[in-house]
C-alpha atoms as a PDB file:
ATOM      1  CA  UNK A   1       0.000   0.000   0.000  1.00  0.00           C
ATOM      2  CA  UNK A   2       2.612   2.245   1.156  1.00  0.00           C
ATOM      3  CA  UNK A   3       4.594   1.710  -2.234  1.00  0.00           C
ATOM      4  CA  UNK A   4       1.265   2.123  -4.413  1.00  0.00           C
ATOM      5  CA  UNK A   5       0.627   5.705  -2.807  1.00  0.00           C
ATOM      6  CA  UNK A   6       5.040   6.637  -3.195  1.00  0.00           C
ATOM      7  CA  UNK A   7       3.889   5.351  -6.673  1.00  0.00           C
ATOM      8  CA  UNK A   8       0.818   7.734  -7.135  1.00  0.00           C
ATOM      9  CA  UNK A   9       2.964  10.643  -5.511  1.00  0.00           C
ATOM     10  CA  UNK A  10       5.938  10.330  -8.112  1.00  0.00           C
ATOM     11  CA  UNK A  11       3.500   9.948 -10.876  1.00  0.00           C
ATOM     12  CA  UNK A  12       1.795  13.164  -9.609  1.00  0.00           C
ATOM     13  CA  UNK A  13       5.178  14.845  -9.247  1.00  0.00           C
ATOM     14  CA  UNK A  14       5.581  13.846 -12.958  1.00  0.00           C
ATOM     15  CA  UNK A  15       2.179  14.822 -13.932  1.00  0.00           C
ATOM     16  CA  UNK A  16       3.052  18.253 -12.102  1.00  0.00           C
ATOM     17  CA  UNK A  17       6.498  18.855 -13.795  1.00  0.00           C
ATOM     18  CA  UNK A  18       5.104  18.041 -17.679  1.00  0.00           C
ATOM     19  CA  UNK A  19       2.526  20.351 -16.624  1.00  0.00           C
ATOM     20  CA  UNK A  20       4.670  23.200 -15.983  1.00  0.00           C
ATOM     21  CA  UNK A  21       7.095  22.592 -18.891  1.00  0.00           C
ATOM     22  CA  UNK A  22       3.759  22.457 -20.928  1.00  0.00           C
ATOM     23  CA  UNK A  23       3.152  26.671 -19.105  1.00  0.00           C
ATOM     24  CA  UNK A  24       6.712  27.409 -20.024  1.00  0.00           C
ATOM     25  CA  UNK A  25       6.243  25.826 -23.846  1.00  0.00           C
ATOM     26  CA  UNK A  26       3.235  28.006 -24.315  1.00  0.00           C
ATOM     27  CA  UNK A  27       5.271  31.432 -22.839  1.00  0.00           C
ATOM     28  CA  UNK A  28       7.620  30.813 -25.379  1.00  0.00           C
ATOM     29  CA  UNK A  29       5.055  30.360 -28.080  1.00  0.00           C
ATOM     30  CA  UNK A  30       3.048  33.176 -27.232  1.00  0.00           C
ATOM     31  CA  UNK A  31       5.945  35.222 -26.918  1.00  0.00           C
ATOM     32  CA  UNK A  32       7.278  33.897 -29.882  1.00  0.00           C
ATOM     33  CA  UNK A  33       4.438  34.612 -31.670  1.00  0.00           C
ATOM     34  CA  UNK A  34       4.481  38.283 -30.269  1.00  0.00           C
ATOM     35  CA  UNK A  35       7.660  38.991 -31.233  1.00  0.00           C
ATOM     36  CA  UNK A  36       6.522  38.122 -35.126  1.00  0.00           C
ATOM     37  CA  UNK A  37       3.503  40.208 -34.975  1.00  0.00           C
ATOM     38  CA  UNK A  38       5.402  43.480 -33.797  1.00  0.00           C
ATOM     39  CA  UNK A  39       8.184  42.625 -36.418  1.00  0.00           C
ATOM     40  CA  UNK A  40       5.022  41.931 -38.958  1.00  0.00           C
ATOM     41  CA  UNK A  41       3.569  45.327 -37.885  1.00  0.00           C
ATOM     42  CA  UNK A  42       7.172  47.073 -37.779  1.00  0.00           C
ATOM     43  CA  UNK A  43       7.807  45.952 -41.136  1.00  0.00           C
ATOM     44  CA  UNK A  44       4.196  47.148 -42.957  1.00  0.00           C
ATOM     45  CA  UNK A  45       5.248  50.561 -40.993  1.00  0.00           C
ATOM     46  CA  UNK A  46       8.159  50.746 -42.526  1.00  0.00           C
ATOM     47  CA  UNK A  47       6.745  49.930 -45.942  1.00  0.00           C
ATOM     48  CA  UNK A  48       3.518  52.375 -45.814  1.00  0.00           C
ATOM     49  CA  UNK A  49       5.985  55.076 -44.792  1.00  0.00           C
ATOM     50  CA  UNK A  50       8.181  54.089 -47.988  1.00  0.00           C
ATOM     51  CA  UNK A  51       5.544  54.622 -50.014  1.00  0.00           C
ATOM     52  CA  UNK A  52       4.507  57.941 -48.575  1.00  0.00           C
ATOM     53  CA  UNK A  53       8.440  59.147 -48.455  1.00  0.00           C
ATOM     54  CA  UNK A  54       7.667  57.879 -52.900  1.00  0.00           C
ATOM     55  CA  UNK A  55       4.673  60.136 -53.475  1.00  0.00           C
ATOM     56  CA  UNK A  56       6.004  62.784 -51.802  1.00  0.00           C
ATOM     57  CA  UNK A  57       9.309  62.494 -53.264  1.00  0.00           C
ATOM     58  CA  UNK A  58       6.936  61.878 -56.910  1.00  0.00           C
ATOM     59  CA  UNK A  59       5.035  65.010 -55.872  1.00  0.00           C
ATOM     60  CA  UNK A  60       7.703  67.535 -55.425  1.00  0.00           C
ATOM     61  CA  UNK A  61       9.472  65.965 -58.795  1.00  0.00           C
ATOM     62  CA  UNK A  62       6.400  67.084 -60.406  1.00  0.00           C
ATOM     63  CA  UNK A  63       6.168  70.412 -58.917  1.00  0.00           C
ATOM     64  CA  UNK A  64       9.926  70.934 -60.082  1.00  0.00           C
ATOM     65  CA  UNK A  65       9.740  70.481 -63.353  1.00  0.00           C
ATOM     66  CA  UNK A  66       6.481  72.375 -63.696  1.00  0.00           C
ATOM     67  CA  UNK A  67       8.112  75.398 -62.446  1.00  0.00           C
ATOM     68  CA  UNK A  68      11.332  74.240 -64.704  1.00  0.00           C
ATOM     69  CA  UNK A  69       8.806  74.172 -67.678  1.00  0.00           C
ATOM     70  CA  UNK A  70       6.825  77.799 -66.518  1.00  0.00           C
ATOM     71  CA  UNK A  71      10.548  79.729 -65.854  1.00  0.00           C
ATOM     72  CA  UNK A  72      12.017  78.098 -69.339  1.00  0.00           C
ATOM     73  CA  UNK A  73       8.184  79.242 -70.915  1.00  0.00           C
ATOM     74  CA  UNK A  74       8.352  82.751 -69.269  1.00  0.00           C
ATOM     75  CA  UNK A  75      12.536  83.202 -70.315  1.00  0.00           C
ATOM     76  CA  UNK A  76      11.355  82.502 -73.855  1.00  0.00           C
ATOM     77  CA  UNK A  77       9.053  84.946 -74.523  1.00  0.00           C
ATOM     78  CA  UNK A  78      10.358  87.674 -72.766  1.00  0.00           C
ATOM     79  CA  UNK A  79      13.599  87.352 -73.950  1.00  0.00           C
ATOM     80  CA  UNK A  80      14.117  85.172 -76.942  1.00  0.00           C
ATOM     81  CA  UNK A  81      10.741  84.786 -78.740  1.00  0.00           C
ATOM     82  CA  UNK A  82       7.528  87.418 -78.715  1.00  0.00           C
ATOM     83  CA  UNK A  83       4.397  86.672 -81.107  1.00  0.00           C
ATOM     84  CA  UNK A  84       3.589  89.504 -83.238  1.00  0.00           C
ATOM     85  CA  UNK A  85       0.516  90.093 -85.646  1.00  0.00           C
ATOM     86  CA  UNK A  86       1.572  91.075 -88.783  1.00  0.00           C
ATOM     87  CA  UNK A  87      -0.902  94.381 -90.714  1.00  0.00           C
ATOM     88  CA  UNK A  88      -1.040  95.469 -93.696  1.00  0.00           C
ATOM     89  CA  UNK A  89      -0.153  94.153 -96.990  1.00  0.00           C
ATOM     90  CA  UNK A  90       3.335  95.856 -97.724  1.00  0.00           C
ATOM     91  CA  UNK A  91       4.858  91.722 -96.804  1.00  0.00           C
ATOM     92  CA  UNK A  92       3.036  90.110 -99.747  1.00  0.00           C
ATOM     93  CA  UNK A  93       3.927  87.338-100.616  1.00  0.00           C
ATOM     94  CA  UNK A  94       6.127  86.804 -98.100  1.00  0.00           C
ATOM     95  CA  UNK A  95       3.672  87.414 -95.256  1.00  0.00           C
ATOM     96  CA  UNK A  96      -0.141  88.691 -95.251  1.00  0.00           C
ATOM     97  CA  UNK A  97      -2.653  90.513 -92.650  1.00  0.00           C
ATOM     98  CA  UNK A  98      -3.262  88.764 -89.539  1.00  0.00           C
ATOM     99  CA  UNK A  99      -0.092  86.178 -89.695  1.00  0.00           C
ATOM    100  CA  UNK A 100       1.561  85.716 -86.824  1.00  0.00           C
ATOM    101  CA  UNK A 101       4.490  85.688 -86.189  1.00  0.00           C
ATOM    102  CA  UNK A 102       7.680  85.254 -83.646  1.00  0.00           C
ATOM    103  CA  UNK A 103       9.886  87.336 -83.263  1.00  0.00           C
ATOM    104  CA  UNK A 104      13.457  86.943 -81.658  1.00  0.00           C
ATOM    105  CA  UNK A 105      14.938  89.629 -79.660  1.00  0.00           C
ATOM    106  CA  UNK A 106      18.252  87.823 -79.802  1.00  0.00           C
ATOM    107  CA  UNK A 107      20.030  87.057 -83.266  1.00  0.00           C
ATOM    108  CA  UNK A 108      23.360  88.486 -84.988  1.00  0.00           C
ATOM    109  CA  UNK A 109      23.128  91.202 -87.421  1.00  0.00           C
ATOM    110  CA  UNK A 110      20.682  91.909 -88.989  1.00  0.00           C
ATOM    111  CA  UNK A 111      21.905  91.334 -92.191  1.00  0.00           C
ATOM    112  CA  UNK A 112      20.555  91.728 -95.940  1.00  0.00           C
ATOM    113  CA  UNK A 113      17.275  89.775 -96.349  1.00  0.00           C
ATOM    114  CA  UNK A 114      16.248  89.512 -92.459  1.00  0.00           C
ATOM    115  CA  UNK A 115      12.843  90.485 -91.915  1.00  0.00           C
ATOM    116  CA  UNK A 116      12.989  93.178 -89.140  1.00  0.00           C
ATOM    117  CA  UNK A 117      10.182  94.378 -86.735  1.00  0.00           C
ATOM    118  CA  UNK A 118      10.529  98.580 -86.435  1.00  0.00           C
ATOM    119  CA  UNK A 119       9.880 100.755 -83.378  1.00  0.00           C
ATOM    120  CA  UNK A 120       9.012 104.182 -86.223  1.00  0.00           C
ATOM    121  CA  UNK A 121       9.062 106.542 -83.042  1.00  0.00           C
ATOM    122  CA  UNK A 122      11.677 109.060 -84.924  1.00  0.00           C
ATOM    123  CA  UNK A 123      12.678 109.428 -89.042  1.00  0.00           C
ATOM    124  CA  UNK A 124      16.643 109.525 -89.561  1.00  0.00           C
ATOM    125  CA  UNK A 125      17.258 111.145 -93.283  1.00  0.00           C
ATOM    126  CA  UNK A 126      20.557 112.374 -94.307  1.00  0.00           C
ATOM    127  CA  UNK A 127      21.979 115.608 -94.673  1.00  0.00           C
ATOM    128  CA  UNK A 128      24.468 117.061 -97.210  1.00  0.00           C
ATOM    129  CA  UNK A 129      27.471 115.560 -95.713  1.00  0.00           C
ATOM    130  CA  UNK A 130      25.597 112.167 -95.631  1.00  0.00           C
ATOM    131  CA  UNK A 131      25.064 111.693 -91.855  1.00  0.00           C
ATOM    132  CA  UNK A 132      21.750 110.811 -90.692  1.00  0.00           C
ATOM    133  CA  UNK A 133      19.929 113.463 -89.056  1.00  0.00           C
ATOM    134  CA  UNK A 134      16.541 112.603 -86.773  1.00  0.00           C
ATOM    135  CA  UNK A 135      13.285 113.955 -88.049  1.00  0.00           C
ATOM    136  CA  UNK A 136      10.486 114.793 -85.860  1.00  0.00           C
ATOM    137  CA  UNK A 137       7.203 112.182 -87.351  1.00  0.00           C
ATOM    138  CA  UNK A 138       4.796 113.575 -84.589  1.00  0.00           C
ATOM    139  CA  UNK A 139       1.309 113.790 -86.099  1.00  0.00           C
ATOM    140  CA  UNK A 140       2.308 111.240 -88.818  1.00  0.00           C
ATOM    141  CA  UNK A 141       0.250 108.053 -90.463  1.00  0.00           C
ATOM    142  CA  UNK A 142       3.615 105.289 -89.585  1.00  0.00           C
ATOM    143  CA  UNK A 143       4.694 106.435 -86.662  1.00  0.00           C
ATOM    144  CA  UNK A 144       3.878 102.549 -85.354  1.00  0.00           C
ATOM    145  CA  UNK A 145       5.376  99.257 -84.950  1.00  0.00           C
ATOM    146  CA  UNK A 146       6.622  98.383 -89.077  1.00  0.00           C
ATOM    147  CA  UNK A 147       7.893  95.067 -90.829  1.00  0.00           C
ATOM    148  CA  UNK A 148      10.650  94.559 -93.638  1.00  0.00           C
ATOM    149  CA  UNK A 149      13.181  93.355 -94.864  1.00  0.00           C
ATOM    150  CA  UNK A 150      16.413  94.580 -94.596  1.00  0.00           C
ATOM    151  CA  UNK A 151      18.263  95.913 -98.107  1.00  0.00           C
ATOM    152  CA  UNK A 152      21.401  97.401 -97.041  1.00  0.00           C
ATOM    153  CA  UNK A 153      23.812  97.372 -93.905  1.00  0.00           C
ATOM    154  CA  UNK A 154      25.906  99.746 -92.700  1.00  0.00           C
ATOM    155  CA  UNK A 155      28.443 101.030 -95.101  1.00  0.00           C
ATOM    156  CA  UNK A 156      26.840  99.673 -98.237  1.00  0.00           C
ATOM    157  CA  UNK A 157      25.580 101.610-101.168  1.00  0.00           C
ATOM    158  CA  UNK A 158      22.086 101.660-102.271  1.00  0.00           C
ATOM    159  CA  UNK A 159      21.074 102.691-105.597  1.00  0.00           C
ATOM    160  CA  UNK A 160      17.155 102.318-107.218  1.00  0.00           C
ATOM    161  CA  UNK A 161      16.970 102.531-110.816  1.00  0.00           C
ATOM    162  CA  UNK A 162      13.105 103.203-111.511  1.00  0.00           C
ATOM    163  CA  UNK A 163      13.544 102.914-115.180  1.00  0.00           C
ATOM    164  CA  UNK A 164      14.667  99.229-115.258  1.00  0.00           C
ATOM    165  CA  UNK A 165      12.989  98.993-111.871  1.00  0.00           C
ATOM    166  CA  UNK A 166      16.207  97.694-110.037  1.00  0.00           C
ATOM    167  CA  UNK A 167      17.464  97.923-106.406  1.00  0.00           C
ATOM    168  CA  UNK A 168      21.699  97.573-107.159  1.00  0.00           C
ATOM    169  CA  UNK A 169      23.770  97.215-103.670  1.00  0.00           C
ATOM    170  CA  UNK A 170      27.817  98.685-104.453  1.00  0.00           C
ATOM    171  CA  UNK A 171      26.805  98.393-107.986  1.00  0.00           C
ATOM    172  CA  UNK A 172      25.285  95.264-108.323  1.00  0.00           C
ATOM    173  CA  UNK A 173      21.950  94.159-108.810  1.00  0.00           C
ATOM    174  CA  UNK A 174      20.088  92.674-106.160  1.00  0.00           C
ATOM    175  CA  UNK A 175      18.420  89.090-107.054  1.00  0.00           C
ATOM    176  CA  UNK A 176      15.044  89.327-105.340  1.00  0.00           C
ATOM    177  CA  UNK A 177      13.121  86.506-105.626  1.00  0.00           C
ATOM    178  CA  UNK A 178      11.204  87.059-102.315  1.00  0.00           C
ATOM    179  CA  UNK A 179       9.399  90.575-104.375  1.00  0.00           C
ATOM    180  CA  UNK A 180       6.001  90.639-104.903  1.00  0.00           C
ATOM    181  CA  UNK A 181       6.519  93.498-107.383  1.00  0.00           C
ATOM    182  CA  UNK A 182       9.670  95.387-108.322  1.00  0.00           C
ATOM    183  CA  UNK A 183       9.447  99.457-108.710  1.00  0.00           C
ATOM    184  CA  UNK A 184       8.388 101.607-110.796  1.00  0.00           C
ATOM    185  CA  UNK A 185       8.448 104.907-109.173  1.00  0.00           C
ATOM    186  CA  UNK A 186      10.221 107.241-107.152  1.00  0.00           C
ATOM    187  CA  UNK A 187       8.248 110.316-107.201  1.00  0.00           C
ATOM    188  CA  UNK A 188       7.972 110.347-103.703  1.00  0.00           C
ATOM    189  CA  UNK A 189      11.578 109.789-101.817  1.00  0.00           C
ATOM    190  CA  UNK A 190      13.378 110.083 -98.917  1.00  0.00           C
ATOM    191  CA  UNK A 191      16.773 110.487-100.725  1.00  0.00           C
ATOM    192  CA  UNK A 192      18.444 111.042-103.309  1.00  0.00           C
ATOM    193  CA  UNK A 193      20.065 107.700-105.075  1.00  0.00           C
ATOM    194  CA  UNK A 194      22.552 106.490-104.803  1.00  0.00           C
ATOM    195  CA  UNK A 195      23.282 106.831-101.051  1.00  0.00           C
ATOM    196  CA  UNK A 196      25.898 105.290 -98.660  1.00  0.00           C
ATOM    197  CA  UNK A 197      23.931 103.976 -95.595  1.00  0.00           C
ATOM    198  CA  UNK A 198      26.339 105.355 -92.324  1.00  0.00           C
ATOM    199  CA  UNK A 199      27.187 103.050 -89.376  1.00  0.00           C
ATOM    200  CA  UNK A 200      24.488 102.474 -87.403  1.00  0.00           C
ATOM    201  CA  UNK A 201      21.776 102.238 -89.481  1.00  0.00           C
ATOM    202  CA  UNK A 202      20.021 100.019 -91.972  1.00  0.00           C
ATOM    203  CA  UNK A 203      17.784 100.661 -94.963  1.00  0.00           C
ATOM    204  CA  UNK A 204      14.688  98.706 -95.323  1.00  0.00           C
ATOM    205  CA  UNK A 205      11.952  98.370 -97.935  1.00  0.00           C
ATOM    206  CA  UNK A 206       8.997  96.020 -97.986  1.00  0.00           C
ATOM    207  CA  UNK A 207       8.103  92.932-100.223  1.00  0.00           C
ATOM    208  CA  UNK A 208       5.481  94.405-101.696  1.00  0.00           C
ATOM    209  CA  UNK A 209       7.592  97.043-103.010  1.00  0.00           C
ATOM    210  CA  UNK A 210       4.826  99.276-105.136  1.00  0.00           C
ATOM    211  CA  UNK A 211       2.091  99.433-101.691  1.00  0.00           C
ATOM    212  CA  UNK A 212       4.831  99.819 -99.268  1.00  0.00           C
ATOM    213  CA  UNK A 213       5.899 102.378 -96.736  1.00  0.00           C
ATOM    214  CA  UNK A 214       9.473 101.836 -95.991  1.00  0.00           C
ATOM    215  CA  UNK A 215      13.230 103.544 -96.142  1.00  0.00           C
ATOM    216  CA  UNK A 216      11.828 105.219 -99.515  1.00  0.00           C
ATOM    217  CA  UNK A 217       9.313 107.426 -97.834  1.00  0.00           C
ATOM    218  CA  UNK A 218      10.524 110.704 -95.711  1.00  0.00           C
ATOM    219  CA  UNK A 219       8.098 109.901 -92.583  1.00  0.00           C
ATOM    220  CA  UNK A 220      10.683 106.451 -92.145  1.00  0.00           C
ATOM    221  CA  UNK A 221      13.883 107.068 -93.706  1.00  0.00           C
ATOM    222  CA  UNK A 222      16.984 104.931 -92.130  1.00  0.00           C
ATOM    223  CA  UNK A 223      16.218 102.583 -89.083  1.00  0.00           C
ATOM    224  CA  UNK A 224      18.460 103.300 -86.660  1.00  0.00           C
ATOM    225  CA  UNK A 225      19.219  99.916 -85.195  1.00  0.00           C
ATOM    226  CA  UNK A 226      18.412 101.141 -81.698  1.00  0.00           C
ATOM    227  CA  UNK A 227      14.486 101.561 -83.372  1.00  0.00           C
ATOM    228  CA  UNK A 228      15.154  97.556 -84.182  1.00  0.00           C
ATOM    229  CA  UNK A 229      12.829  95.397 -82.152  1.00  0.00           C
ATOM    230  CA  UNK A 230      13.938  91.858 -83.388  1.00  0.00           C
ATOM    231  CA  UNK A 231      14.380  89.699 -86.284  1.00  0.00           C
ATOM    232  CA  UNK A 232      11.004  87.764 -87.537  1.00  0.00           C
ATOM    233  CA  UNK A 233      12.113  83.809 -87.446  1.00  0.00           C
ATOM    234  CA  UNK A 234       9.104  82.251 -87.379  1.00  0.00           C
ATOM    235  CA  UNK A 235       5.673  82.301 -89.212  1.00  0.00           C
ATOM    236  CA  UNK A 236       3.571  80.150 -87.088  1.00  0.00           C
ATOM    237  CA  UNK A 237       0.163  81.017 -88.060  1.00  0.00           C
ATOM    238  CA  UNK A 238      -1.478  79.601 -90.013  1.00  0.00           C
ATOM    239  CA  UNK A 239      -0.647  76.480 -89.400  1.00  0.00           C
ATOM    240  CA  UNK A 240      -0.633  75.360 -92.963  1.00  0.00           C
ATOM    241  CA  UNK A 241       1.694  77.975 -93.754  1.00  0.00           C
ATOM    242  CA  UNK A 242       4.100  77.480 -90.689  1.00  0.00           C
ATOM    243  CA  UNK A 243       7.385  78.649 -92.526  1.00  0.00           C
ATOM    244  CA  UNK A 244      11.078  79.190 -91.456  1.00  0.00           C
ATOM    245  CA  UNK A 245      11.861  83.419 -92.258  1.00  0.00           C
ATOM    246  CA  UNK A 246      15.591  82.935 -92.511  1.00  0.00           C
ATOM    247  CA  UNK A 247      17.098  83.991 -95.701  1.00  0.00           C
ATOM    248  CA  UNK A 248      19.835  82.624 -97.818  1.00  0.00           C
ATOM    249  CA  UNK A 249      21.953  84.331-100.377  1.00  0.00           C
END
């Protein structure tokens, strides 16, 4: 008897000790299993605030290279390229009323066959010694913004023979292909031909050589290049008629 109840108590003892290493087994799991659900929840953390760190990082790309894109816009046109609306008919065929075009404030020259845009706030004619003397145009009809071509540069001779309706540059004739018509009169003049153009200054004429106001008449006379806007590079409008203004010899 004695034995069966040592018996009983060592089995209890046993039953006792698996017992608590079945508590201890189950604190491990559970913290186990604690410790992966904090490093599962650590690691989505980490990943949401990835993404976030992304679309901002997307967001202020975006921003950038819209103001990039506005400054580069805004540079352009006020210093490189302004869109002008061209009047009148004194550009035919080269240009008619209401293209549009750009016009760069930045380019070399102007040289012979550019296409100039004209600030006509003053008329420079010439006086007996050949320098260019300033005219007062208050009151007048082109005292406005004007378009043409350039003829002659600085130091060149210009000569217009109306009977064989020529324009000759140091005694050559001009080939002028871009003319609508050539002339036929000079009954009306600023100068008398031939004349040596000083430094500074350009003469101009339009395309449309019998309608137009240019260099010929006394209320324009020589541009002064300081009265030079920019050089037309661009017809843009209309679109079927998008052309390149550049000239070659």
């Amino acid at each position: 008897m004695a034995e069966e109840n040592k018996n009983t108590i060592e089995e209890t003892d046993e039953i006792n000790e698996t017992a608590d290493t079945a508590d201890e087994v189950g604190t491990a799991e559970a913290v186990v299993s604690a410790s992966e659900d904090s490093t599962d929840d650590n690691g989505e953390a980490e990943i949401a605030e990835k993404k976030e760190a992304k679309i901002v990082d997307d967001i202020l790309e975006i921003v950038e290279s819209t103001l990039l894109t506005v400054f580069v816009v805004i540079m352009i046109f006020t210093y490189l390229l302004h869109p002008i609306t061209v009047e009148g008919t004194s550009m035919n065929d080269t240009l008619f009323k209401q293209d549009r075009v750009f016009m760069s404030t930045v380019y070399f020259g102007p040289h012979y066959g550019d296409i100039i845009v004209i600030n006509n706030d003053a008329a420079y004619l010439l006086d007996e010694n050949g320098e260019a003397v300033k005219k007062d145009i208050t009151g007048s009809d082109y005292k406005e913004c004007l378009i043409k071509r350039v003829i002659a540069e600085p130091g060149q001779t210009i000569d217009i023979d109306p009977e064989k309706e020529e324009v000759l540059i140091d005694g050559k004739v001009l080939d002028e292909p871009y003319i609508k018509d050539t002339i036929n009169s000079l009954s009306f003049t600023a100068f008398d031909f031939p004349i040596t153009i000083p430094e500074g200054y350009y003469f101009a004429m339009g395309d449309n050589r019998r309608v137009s106001a240019d260099s010929r008449n006394p209320a324009i006379g020589l541009i002064k290049k300081d009265q030079i806007y920019g050089k037309a590079i661009i017809r843009y409008y209309p679109l079927k008629d998008f052309k390149f203004l550049t000239f070659r010899k």
